[in-house]
C-alpha atoms as a PDB file:
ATOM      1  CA  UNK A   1       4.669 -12.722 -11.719  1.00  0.00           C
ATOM      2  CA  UNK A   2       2.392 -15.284 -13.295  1.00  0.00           C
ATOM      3  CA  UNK A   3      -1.136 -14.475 -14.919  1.00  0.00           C
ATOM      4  CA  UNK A   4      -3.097 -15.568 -12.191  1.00  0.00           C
ATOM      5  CA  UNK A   5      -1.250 -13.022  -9.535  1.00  0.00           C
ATOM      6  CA  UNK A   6      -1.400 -10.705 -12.206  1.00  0.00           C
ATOM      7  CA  UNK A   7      -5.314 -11.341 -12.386  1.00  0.00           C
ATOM      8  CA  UNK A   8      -5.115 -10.498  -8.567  1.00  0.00           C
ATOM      9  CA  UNK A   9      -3.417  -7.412  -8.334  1.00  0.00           C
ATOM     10  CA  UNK A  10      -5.096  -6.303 -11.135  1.00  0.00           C
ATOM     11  CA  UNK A  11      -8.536  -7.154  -9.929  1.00  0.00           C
ATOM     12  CA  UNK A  12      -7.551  -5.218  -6.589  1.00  0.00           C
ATOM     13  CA  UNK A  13      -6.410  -1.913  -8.316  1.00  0.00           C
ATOM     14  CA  UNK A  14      -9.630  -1.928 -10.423  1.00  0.00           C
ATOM     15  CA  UNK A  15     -11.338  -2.324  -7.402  1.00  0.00           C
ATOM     16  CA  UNK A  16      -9.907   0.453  -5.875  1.00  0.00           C
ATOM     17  CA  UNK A  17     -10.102   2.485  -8.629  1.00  0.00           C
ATOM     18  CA  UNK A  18     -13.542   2.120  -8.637  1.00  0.00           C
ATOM     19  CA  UNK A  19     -14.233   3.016  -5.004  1.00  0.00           C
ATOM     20  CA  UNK A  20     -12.068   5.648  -5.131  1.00  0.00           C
ATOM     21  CA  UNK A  21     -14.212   6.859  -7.963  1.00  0.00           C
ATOM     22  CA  UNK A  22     -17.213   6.748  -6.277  1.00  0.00           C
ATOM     23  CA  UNK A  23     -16.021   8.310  -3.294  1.00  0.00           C
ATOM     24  CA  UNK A  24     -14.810  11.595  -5.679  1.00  0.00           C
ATOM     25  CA  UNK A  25     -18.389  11.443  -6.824  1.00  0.00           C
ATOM     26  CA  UNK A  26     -19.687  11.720  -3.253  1.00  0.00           C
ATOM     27  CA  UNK A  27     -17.277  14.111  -1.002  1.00  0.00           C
ATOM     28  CA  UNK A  28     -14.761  15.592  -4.333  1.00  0.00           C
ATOM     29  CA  UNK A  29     -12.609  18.242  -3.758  1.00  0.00           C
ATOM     30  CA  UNK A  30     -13.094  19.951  -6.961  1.00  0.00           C
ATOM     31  CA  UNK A  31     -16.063  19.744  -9.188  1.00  0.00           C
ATOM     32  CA  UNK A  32     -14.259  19.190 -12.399  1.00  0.00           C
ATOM     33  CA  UNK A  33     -15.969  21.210 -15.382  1.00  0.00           C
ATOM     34  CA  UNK A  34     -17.874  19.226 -18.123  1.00  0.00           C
ATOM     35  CA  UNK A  35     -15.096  19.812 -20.975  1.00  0.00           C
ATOM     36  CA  UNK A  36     -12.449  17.849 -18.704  1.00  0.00           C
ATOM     37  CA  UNK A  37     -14.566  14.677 -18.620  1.00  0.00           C
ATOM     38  CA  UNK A  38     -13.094  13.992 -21.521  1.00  0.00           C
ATOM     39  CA  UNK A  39      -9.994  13.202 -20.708  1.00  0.00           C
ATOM     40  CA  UNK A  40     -10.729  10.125 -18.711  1.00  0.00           C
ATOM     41  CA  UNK A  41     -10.510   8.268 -22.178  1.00  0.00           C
ATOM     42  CA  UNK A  42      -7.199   9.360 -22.775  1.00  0.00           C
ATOM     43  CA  UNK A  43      -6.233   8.599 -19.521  1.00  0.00           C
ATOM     44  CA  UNK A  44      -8.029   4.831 -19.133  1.00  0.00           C
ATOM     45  CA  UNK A  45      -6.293   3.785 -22.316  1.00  0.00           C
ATOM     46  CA  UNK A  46      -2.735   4.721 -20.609  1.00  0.00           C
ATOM     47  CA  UNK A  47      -3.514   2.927 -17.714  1.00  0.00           C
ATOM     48  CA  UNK A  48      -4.151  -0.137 -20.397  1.00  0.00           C
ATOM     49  CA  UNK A  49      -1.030   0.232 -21.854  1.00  0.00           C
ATOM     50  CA  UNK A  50       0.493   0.922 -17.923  1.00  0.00           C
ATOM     51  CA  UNK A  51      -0.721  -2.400 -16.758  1.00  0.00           C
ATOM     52  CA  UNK A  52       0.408  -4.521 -19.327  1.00  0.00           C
ATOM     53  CA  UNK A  53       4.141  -2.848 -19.503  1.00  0.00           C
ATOM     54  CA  UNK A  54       3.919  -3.312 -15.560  1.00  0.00           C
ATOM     55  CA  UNK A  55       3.025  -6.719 -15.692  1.00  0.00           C
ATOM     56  CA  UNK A  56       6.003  -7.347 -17.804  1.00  0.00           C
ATOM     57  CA  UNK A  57       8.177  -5.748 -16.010  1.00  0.00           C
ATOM     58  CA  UNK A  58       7.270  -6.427 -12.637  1.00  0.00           C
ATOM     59  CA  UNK A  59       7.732 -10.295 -13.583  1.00  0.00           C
ATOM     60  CA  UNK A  60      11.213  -9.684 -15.317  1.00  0.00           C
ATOM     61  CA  UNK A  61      11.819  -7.912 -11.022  1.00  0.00           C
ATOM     62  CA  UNK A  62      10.411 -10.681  -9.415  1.00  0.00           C
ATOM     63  CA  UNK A  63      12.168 -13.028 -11.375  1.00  0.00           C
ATOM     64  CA  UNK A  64      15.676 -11.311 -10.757  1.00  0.00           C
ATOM     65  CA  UNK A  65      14.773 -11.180  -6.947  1.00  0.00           C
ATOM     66  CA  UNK A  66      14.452 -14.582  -7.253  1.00  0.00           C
ATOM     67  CA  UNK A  67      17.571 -15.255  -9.328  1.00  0.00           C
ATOM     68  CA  UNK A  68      20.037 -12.638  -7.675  1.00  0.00           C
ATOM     69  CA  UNK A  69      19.355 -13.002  -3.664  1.00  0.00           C
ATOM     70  CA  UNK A  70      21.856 -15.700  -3.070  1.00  0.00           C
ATOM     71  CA  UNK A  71      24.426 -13.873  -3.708  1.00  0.00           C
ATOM     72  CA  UNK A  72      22.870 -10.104  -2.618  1.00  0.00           C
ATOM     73  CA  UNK A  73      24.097  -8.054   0.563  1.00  0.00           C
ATOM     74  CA  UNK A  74      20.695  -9.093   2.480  1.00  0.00           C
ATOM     75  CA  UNK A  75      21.090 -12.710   2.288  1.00  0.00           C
ATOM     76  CA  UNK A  76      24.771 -12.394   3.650  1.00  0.00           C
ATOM     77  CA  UNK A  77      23.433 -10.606   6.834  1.00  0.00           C
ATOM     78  CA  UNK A  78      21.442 -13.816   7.956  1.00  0.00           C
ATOM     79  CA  UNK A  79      18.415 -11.851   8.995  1.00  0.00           C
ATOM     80  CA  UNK A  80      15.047 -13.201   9.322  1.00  0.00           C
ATOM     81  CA  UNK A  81      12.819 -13.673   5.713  1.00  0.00           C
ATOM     82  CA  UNK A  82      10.397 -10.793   7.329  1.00  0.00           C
ATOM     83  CA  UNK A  83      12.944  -8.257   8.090  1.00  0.00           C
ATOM     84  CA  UNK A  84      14.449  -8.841   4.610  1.00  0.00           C
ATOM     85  CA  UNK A  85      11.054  -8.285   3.296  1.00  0.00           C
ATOM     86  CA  UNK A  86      10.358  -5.271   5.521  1.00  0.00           C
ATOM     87  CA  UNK A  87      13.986  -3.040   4.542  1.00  0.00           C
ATOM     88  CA  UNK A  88      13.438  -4.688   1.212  1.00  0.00           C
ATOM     89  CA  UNK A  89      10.336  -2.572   0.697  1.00  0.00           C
ATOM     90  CA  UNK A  90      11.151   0.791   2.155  1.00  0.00           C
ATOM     91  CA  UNK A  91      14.471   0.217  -0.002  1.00  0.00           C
ATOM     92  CA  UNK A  92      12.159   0.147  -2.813  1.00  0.00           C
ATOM     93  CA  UNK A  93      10.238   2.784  -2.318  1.00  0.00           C
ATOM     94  CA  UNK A  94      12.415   5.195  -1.361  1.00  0.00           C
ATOM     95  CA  UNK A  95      14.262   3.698  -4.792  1.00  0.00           C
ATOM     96  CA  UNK A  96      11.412   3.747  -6.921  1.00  0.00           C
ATOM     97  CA  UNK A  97       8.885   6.039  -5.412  1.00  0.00           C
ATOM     98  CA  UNK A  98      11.103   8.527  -4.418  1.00  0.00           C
ATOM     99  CA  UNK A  99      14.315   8.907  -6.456  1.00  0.00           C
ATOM    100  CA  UNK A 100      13.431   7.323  -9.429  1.00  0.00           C
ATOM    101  CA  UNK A 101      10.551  10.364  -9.338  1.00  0.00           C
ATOM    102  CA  UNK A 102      12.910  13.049  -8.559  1.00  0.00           C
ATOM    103  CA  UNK A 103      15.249  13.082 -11.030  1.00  0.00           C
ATOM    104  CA  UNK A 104      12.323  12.827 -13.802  1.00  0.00           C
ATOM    105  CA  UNK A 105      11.739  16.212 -12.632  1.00  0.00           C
ATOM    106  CA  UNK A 106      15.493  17.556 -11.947  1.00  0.00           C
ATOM    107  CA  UNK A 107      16.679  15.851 -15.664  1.00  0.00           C
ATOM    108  CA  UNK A 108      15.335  17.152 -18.919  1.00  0.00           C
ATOM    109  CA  UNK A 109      15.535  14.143 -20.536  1.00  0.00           C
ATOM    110  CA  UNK A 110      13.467  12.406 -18.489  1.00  0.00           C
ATOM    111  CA  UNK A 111      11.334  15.230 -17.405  1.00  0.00           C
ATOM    112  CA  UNK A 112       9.681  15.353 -21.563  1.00  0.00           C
ATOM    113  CA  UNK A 113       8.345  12.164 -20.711  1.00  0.00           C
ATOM    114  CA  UNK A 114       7.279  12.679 -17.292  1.00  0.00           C
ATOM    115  CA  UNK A 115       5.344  15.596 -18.409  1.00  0.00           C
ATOM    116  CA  UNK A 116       2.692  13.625 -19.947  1.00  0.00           C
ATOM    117  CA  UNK A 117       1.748  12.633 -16.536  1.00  0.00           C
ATOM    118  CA  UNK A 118       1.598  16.442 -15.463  1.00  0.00           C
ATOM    119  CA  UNK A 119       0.154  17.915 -18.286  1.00  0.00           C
ATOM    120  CA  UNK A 120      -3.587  16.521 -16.870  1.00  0.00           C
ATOM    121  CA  UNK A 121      -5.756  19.459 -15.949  1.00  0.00           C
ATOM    122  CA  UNK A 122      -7.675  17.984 -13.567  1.00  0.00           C
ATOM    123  CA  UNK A 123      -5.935  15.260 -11.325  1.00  0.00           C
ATOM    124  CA  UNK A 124      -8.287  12.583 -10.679  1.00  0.00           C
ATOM    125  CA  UNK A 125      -8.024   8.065 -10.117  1.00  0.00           C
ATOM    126  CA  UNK A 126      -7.903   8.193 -13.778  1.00  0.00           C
ATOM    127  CA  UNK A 127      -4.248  10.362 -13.697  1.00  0.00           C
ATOM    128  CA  UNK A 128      -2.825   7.688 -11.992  1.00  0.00           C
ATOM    129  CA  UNK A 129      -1.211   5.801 -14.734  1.00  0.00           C
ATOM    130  CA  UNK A 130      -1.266   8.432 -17.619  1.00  0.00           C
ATOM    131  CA  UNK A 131       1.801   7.894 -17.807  1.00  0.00           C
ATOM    132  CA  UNK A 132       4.432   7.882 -20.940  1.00  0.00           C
ATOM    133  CA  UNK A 133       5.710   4.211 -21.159  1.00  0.00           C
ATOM    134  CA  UNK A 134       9.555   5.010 -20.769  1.00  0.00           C
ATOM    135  CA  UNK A 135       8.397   6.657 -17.680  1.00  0.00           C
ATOM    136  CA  UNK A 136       7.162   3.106 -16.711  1.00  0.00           C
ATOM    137  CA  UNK A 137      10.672   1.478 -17.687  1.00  0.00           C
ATOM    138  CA  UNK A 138      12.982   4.428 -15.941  1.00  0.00           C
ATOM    139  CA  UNK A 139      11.138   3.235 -13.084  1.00  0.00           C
ATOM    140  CA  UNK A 140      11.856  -0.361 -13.385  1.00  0.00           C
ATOM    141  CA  UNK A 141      15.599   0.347 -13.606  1.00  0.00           C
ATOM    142  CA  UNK A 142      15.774   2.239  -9.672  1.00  0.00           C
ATOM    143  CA  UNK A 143      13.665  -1.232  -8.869  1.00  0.00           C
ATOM    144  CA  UNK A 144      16.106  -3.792 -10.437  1.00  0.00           C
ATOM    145  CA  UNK A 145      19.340  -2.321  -9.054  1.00  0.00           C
ATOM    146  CA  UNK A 146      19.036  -2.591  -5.342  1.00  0.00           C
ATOM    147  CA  UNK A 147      17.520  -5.978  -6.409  1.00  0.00           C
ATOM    148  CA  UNK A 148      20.951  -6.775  -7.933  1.00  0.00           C
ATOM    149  CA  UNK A 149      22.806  -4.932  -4.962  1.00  0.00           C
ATOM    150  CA  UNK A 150      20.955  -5.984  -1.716  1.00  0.00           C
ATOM    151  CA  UNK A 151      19.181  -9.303  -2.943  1.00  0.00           C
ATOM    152  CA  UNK A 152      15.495  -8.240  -1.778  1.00  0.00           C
ATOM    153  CA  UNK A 153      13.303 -11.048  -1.692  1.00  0.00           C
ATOM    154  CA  UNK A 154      10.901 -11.374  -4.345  1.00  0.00           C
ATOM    155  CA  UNK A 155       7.630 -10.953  -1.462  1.00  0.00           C
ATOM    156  CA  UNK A 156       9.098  -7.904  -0.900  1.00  0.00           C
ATOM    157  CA  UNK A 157       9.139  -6.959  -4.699  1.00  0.00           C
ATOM    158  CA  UNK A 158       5.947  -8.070  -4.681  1.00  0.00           C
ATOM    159  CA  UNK A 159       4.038  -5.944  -2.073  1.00  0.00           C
ATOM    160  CA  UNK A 160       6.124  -2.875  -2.485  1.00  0.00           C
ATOM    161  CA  UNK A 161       4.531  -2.911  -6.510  1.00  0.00           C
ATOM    162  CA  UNK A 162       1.199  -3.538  -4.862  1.00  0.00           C
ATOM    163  CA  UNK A 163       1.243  -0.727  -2.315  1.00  0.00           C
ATOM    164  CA  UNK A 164       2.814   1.498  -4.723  1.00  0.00           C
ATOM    165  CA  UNK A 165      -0.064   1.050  -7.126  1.00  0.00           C
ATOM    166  CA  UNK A 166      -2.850   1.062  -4.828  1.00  0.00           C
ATOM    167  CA  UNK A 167      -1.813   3.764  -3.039  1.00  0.00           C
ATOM    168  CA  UNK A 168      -0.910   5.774  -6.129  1.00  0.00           C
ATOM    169  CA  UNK A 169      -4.910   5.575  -7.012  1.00  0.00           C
ATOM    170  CA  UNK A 170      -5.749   6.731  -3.568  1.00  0.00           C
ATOM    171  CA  UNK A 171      -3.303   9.850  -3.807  1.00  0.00           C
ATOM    172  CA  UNK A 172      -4.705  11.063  -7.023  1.00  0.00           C
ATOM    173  CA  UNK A 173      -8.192  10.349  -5.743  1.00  0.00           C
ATOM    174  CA  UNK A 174     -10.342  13.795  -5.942  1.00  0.00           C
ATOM    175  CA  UNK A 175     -11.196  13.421  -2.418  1.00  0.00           C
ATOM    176  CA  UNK A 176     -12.119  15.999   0.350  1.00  0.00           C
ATOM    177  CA  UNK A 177     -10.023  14.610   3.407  1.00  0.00           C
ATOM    178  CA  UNK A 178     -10.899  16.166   7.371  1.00  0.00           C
ATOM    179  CA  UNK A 179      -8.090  18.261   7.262  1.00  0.00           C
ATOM    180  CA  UNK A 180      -7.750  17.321  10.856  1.00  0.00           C
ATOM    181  CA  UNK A 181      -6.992  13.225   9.760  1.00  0.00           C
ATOM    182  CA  UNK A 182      -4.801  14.815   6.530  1.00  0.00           C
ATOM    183  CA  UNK A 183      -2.499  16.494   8.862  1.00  0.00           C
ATOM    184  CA  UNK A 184      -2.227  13.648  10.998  1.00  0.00           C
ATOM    185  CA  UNK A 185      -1.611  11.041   8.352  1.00  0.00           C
ATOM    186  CA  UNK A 186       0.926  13.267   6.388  1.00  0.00           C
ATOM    187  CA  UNK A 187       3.005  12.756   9.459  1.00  0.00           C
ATOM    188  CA  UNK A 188       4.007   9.734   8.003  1.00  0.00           C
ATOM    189  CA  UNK A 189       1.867   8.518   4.966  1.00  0.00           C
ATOM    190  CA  UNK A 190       1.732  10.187   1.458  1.00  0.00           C
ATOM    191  CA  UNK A 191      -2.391  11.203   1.525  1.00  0.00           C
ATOM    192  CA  UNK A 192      -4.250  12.822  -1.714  1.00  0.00           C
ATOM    193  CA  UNK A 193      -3.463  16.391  -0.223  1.00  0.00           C
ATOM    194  CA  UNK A 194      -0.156  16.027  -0.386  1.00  0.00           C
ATOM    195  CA  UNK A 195       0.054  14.964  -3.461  1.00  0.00           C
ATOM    196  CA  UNK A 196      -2.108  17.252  -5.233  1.00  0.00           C
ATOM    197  CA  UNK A 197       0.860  19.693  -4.407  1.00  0.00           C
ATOM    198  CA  UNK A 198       2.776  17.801  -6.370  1.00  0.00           C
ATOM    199  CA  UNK A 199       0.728  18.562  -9.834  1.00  0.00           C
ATOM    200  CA  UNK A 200       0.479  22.190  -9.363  1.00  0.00           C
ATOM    201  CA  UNK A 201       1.799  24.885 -11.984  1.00  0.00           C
ATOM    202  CA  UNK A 202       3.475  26.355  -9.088  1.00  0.00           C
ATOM    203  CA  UNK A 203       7.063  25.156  -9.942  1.00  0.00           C
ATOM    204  CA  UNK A 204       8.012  25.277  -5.951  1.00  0.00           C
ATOM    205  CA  UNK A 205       4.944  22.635  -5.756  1.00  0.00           C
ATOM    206  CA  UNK A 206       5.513  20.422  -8.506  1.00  0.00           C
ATOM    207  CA  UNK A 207       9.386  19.998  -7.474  1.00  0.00           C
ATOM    208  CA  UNK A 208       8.364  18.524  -4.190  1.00  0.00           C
ATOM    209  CA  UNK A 209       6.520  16.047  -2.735  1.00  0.00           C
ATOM    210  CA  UNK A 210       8.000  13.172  -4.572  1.00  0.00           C
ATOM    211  CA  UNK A 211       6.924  10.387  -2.278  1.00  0.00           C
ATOM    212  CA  UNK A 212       5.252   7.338  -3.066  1.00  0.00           C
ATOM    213  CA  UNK A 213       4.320   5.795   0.303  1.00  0.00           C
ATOM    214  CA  UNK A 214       6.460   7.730   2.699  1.00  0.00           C
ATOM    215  CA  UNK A 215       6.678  11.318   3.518  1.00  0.00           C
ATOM    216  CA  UNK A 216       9.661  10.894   5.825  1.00  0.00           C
ATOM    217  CA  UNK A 217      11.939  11.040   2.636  1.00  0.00           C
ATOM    218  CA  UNK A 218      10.401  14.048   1.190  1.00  0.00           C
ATOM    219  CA  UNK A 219      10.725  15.629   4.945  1.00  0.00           C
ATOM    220  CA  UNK A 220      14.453  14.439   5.405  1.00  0.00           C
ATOM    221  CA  UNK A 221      15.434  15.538   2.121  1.00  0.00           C
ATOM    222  CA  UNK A 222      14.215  19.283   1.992  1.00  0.00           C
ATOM    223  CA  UNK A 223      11.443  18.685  -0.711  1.00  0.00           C
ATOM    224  CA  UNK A 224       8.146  18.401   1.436  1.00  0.00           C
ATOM    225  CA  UNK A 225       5.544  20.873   1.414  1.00  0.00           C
ATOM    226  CA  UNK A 226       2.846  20.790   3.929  1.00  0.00           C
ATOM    227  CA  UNK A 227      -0.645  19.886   2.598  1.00  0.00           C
ATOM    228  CA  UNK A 228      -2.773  22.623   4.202  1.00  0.00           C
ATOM    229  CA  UNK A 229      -1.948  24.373   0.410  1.00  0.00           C
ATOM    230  CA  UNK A 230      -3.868  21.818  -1.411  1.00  0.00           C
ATOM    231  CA  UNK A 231      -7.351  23.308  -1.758  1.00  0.00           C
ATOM    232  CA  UNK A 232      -5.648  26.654  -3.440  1.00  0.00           C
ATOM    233  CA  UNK A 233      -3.716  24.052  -6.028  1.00  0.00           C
ATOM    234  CA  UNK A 234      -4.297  24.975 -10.291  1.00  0.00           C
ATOM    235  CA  UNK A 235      -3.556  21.942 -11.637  1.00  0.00           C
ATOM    236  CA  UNK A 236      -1.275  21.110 -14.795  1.00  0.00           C
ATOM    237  CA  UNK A 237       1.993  23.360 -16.439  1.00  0.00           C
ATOM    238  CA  UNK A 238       2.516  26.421 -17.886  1.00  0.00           C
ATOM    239  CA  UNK A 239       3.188  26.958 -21.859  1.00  0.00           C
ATOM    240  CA  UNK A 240       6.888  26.910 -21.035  1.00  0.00           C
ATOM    241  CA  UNK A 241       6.780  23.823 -19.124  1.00  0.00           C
ATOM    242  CA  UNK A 242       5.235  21.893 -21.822  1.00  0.00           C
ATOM    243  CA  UNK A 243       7.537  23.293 -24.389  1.00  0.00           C
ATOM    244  CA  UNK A 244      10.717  22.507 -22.274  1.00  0.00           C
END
């Protein structure tokens, strides 16, 4: 990724970021309580240090896409660039949004750094990408190895880290959705109910709803929960959770 696409994507997120905040200002879900404001400061200067790791590592991605296609399993089928691009991205994020996600939570190892990202007490755009930076690297290996394995094209690299970020502001956002268009959406799409599930201190919540961009893997694989729970969710973990 050069600095000028990095510019871009980065000037897009921010973007969202800020209309997402202004649209938890107008219709939020939850009023969060004055003490909690706070926290934003902690949380903007992880997403600082998130950007730039992201950057890096999204670049070292691209650049194996590039490198490693020839001789991947993709290339060797003959199908058309699009297609490549299209299975190259739901590869991804079932790979990276999905798995990569799940066994933060089912390995202690990983789960003492993915904790940082739970222990927020209010879940808001700014929750997004409080997140510990080996968090950001376990990620990068579940995007680099079906890179290496299937030779996904480097647009495909490319879009799949775009939708993953955007959408991860939207599915933090404190937003009141219709439940009417939530339950419709959720059919398919990973919406800010459903993912408010995910950060409850409900155990049964937090281990499920893993998805990035797709629910389908969530609903294939036994771990969705349906988002008509979300306006009962307490937010953040118990004392033994952030001892564990």
């Amino acid at each position: 990724m050069t600095a000028r696409e990095f510019l871009v994507n980065i000037t897009i997120i921010l973007t969202v970021m800020a209309v997402g905040a202004l649209i938890e200002t107008a219709v939020p879900m939850f009023v969060a309580r004055p003490w909690k404001q706070g926290r934003r400061a902690a949380n903007l200067g992880l997403t600082a240090l998130s950007f730039i790791l992201n950057w890096l590592l999204a670049s070292l991605a691209a650049i194996a896409a590039l490198t490693l296609r020839p001789a991947g399993a993709l290339a060797k089928l003959g199908w058309s660039m699009w297609l490549d691009v299209v299975v190259g991205i739901v590869v991804l994020d079932f790979s990276v949004g999905y798995l990569s996600h799940r066994t933060m939570h089912m390995w202690p190892a990983m789960w003492r750094f993915h904790r940082v990202h739970h222990s927020d007490e209010f879940v808001d755009v700014t929750t997004t990408y409080r997140t510990h930076p080996v968090e950001t690297a376990w990620r990068f290996l579940f995007a680099i190895v079906p890179v290496w394995l299937l030779g996904i094209p480097a647009p495909a690299v490319m879009i799949q880290r775009l939708l993953q970020a955007t959408n991860g502001v939207i599915e933090h956002g404190n937003i009141r959705l219709w439940p009417g268009l939530d339950r419709v959406l959720s059919l398919v799409w990973v919406t800010p109910n459903v993912h408010k599930l995910h950060h409850s201190r409900e155990v049964s919540e937090t281990n499920s709803n893993y998805a990035n961009l797709l629910t389908i893997y969530d609903r294939l694989l036994g771990t969705y929960t349906p988002s008509d729970r979300a306006e009962s969710v307490v937010y953040g973990l118990d004392d033994a959770e952030r001892m564990s």
